[in-house]
C-alpha atoms as a PDB file:
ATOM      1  CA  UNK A   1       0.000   0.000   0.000  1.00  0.00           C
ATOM      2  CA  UNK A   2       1.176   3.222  -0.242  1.00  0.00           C
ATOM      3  CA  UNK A   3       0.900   5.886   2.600  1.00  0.00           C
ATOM      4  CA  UNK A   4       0.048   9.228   2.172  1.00  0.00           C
ATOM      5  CA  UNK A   5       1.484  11.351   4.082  1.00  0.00           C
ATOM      6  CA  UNK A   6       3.708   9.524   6.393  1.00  0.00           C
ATOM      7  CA  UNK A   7       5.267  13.261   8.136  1.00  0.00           C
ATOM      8  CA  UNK A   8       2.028  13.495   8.975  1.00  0.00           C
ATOM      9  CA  UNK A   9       2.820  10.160  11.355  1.00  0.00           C
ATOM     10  CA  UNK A  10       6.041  11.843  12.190  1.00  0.00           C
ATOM     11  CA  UNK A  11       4.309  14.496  13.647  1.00  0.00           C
ATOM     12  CA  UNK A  12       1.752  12.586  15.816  1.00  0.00           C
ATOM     13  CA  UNK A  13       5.047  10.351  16.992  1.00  0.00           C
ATOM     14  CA  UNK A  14       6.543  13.697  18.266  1.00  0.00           C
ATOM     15  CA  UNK A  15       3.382  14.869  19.774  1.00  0.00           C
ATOM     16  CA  UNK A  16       2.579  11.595  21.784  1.00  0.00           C
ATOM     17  CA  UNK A  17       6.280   9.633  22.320  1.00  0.00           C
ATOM     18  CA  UNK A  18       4.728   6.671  24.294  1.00  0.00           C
ATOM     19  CA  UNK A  19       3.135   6.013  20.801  1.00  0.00           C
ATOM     20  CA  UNK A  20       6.021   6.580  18.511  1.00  0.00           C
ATOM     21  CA  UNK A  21       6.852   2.733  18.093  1.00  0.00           C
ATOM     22  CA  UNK A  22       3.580   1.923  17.302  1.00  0.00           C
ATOM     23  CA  UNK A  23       3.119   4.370  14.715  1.00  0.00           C
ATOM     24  CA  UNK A  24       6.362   3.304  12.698  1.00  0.00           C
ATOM     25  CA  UNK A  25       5.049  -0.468  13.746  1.00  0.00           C
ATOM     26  CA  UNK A  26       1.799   0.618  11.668  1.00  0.00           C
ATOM     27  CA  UNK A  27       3.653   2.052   8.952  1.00  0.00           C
ATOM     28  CA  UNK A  28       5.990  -0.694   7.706  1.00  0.00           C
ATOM     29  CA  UNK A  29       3.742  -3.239   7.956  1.00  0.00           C
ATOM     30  CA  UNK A  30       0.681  -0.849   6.080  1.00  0.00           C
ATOM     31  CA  UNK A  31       3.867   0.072   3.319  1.00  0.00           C
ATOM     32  CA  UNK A  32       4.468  -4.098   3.588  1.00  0.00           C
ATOM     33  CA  UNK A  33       0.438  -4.873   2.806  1.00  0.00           C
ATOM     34  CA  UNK A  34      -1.349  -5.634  -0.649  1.00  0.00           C
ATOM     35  CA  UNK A  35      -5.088  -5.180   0.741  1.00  0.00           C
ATOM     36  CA  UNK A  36      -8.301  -5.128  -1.690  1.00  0.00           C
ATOM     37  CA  UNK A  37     -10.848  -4.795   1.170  1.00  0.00           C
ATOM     38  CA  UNK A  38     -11.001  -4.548   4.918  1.00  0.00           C
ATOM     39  CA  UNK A  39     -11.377  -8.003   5.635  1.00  0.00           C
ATOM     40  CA  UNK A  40      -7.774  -8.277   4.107  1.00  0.00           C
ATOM     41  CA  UNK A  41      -6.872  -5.302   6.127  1.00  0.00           C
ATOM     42  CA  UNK A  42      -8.235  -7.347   8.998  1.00  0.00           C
ATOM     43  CA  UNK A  43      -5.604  -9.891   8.141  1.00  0.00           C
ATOM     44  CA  UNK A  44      -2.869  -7.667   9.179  1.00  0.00           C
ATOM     45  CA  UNK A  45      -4.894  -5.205  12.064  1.00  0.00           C
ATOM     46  CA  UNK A  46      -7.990  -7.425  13.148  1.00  0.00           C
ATOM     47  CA  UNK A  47      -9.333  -5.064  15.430  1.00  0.00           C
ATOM     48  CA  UNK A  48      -9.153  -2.585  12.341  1.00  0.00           C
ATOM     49  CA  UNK A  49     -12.588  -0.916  12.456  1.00  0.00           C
ATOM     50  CA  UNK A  50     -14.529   1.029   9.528  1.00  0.00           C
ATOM     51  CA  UNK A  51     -16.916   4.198  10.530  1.00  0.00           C
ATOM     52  CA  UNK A  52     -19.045   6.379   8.583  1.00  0.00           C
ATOM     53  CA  UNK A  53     -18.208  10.174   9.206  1.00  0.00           C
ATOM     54  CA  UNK A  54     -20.974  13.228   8.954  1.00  0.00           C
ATOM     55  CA  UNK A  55     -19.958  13.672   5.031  1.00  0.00           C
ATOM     56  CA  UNK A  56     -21.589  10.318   4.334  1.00  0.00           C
ATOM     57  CA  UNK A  57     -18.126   8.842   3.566  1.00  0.00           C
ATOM     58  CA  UNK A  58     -16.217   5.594   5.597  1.00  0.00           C
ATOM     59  CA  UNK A  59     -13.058   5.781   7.348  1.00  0.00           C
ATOM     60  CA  UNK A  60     -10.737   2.960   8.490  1.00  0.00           C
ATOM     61  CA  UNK A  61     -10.062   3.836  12.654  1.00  0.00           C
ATOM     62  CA  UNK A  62      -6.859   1.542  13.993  1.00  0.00           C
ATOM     63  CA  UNK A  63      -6.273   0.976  17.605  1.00  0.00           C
ATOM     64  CA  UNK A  64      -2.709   1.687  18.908  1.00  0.00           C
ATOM     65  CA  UNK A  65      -0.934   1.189  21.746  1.00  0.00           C
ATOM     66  CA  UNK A  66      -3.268  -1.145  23.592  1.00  0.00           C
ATOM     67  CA  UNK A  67      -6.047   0.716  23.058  1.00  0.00           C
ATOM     68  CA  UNK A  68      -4.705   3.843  24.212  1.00  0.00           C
ATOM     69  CA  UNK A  69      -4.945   5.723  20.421  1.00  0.00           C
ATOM     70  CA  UNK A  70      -6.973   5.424  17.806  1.00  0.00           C
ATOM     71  CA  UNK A  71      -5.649   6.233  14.206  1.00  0.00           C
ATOM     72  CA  UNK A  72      -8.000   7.069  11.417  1.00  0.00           C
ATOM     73  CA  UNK A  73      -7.538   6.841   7.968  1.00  0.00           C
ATOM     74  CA  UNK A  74      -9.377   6.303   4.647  1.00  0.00           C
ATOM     75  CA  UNK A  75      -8.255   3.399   2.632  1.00  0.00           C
ATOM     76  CA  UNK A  76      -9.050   3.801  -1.076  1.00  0.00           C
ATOM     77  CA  UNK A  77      -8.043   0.088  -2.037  1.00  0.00           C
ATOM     78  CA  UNK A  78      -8.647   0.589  -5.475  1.00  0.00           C
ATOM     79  CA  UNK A  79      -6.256   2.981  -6.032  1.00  0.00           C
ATOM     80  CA  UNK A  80      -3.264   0.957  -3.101  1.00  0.00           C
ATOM     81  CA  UNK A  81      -3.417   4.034  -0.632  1.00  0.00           C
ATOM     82  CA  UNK A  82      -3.960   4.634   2.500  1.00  0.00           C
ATOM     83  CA  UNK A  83      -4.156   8.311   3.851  1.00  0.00           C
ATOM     84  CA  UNK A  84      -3.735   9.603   7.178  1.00  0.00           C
ATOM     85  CA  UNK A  85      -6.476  11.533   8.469  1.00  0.00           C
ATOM     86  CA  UNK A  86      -5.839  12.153  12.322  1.00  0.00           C
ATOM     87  CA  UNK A  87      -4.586  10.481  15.724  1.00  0.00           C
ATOM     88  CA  UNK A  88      -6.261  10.819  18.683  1.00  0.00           C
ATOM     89  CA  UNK A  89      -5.889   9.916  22.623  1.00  0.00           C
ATOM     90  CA  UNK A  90      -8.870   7.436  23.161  1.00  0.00           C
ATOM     91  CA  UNK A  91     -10.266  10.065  25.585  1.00  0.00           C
ATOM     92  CA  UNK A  92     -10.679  12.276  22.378  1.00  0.00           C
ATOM     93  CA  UNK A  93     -11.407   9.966  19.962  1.00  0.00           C
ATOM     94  CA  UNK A  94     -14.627   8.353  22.150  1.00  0.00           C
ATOM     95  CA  UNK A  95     -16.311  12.452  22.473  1.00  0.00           C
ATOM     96  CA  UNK A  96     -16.813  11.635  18.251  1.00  0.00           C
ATOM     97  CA  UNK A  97     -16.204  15.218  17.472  1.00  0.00           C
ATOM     98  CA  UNK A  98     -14.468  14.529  15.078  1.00  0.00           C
ATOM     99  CA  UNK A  99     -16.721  12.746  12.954  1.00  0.00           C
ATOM    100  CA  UNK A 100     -18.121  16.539  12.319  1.00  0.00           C
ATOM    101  CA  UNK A 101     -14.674  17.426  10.609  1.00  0.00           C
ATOM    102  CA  UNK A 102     -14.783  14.595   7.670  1.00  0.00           C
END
């Protein structure tokens, strides 16, 4: 797959160190992956969930560091990429605000 825009992972892993590892974790082994749907994304991340924002359109939300983060992303398998939306503490994640902002 390829991974648009992996900075933007750079600058989460700077913002929140105790999730650094996890992040790069997530990256090589998205970069490694060949996925056509999410059950092949489940494959690699079973507990890889999809959610439909306020703009009608579905994201792919990952769960990092035991729960403590959730990434979200939108996977457009047709096209092999994978785009980073936004990282959140759990705490923030679970008020769904920002399901508003996509």
């Amino acid at each position: 797959m390829r991974l648009i825009k992996r900075t933007t992972l750079e600058v989460y892993a700077a913002r929140h160190p105790k999730a650094a590892s996890a992040l790069r974790g997530w990256a090589r082994l998205t970069l490694a992956g060949d996925w056509t749907s999410l059950v092949e994304t489940r494959r690699t991340f079973p507990h890889a969930d999809q959610v439909r924002v306020r703009s009608g359109r579905s994201v792919t939300i990952f769960n990092l560091c035991g729960n403590d983060f959730r990434l979200i992303t939108a996977i457009h398998y047709d096209r092999r990429k994978v785009f980073v939306l936004n990282f959140l503490p759990h705490s923030e994640y679970s008020r769904n605000q920002w399901k508003d902002r996509l």
